[in-house]
Every structure is written in structure tokens, then in C-alpha cells.
N, C-alpha and C. Protein backbone atom coordinates (compact mmCIF):
# COMPACT_ATOMS: atom_id res chain seq x y z
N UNK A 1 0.84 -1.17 0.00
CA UNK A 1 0.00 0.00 0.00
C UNK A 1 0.89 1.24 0.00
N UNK A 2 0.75 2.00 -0.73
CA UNK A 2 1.04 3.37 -1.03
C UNK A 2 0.75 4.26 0.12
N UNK A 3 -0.06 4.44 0.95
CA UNK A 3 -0.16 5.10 1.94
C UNK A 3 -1.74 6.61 1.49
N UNK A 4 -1.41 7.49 1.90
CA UNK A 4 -2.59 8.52 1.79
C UNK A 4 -1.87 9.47 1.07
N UNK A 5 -2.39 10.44 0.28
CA UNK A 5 -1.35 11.26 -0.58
C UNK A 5 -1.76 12.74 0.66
N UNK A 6 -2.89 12.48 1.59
CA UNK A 6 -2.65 13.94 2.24
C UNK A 6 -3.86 13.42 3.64
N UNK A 7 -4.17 14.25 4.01
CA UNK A 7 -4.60 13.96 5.13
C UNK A 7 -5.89 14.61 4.59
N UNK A 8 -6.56 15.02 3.79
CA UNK A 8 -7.77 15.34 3.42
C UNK A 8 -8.52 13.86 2.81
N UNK A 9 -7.58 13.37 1.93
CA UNK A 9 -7.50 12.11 1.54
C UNK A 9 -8.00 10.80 2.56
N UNK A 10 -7.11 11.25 3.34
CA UNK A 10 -7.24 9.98 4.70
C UNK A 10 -8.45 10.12 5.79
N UNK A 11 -9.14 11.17 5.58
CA UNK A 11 -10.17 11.40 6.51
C UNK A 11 -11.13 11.24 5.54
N UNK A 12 -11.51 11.43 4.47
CA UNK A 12 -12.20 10.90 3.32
C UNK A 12 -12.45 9.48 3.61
N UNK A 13 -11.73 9.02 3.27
CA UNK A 13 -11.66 6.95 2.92
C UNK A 13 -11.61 6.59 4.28
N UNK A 14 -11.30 7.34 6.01
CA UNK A 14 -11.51 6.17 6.93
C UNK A 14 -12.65 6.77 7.20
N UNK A 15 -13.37 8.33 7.08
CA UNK A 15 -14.46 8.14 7.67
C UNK A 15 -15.83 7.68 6.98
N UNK A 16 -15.44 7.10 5.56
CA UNK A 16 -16.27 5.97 4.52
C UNK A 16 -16.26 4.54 5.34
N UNK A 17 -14.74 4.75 5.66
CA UNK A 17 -14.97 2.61 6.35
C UNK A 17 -15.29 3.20 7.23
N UNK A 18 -15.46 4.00 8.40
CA UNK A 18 -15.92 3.68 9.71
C UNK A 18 -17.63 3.99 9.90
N UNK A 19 -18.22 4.92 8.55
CA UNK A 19 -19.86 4.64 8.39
C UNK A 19 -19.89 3.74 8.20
N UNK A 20 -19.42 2.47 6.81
CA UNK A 20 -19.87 1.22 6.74
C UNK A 20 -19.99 0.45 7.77
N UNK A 21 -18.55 0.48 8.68
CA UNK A 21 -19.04 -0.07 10.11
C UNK A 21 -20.47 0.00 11.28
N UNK A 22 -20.58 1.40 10.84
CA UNK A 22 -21.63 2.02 11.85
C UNK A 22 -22.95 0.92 11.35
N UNK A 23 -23.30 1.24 9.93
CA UNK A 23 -24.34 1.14 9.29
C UNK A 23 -24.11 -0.62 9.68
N UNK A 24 -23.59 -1.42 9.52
CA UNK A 24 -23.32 -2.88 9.84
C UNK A 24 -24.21 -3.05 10.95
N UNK A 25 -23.69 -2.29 12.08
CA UNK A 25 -23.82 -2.24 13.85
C UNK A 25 -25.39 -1.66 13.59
N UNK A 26 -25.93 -0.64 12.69
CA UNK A 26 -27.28 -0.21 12.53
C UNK A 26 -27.48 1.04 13.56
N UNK A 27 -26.38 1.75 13.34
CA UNK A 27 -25.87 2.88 14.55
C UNK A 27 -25.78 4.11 13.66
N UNK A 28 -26.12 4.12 12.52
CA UNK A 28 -26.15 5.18 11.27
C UNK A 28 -27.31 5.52 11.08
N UNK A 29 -27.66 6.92 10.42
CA UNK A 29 -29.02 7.39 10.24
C UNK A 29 -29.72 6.89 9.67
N UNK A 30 -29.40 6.00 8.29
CA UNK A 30 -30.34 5.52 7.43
C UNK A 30 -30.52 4.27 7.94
N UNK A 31 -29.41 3.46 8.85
CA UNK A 31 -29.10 2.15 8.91
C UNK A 31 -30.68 1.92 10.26
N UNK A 32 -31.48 2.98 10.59
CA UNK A 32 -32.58 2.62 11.76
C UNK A 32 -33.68 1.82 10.55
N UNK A 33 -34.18 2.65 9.53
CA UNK A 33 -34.66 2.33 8.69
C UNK A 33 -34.56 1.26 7.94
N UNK A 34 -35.31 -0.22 8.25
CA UNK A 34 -35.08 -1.51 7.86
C UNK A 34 -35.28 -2.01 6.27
N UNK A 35 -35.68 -0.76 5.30
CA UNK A 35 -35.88 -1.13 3.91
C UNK A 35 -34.80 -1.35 3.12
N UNK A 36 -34.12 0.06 3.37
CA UNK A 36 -33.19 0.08 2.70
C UNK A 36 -32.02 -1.15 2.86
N UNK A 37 -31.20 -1.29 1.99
CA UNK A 37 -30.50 -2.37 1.52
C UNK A 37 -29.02 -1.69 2.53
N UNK A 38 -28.23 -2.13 2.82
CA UNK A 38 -26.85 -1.83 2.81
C UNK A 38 -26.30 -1.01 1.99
N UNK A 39 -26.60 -1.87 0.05
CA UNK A 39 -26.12 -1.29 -0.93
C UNK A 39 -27.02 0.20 -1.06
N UNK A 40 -27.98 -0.02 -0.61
CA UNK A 40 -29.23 1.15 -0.66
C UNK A 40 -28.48 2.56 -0.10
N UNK A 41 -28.20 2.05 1.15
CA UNK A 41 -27.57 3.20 2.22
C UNK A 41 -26.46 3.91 1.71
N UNK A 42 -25.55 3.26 1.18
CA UNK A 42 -24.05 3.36 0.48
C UNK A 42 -24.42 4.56 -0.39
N UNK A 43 -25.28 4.09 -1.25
CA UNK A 43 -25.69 4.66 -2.12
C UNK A 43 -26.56 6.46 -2.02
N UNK A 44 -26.94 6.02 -0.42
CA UNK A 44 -27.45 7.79 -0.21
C UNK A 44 -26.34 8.72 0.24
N UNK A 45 -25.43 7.76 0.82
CA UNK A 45 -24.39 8.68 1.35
C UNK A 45 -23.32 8.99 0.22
N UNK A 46 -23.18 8.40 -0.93
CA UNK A 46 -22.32 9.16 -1.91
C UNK A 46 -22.86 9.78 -2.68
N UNK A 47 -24.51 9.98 -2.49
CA UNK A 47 -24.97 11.06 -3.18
C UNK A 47 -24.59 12.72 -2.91
């Protein structure tokens, strides 16, 4: 691994993995709401 090219970078991409985590645990805003898919959720937050 190459590492992070900046620290704008690195707070970007861990605080992406640490929602996916949340949303897993069902500790995320959309993740209370039982319709939506995982892929569903992913999908509102990179809107």
C-alpha cells in the first residue's frame, strides 16, 4: 500500500470505512430504517 497522498484524503476513505461499520452495527441514520438495503444506504451517502 502506497499510503494517503494527504490527510484530506485519509479522513475521506476512513471516515467511509468507519460509516460502513456504523451502518453494519445499525448505529447510522439511514441504517434505523429496515428497507433500505446496505447497498441502498451506500448509495445515499455518496450522493
Amino acid at each position: 500500500m502506497l499510503g494517503f497522498q494527504s490527510i484530506a484524503t485519509a479522513r475521506v476513505i476512513l471516515g467511509g470505512i468507519e460509516m460502513i461499520h456504523m451502518m453494519r452495527k445499525g448505529q447510522a441514520k439511514y441504517a434505523r430504517n429496515s428497507r433500505p438495503s446496505l447497498a441502498a444506504q451506500f448509495d445515499l451517502l455518496a450522493a
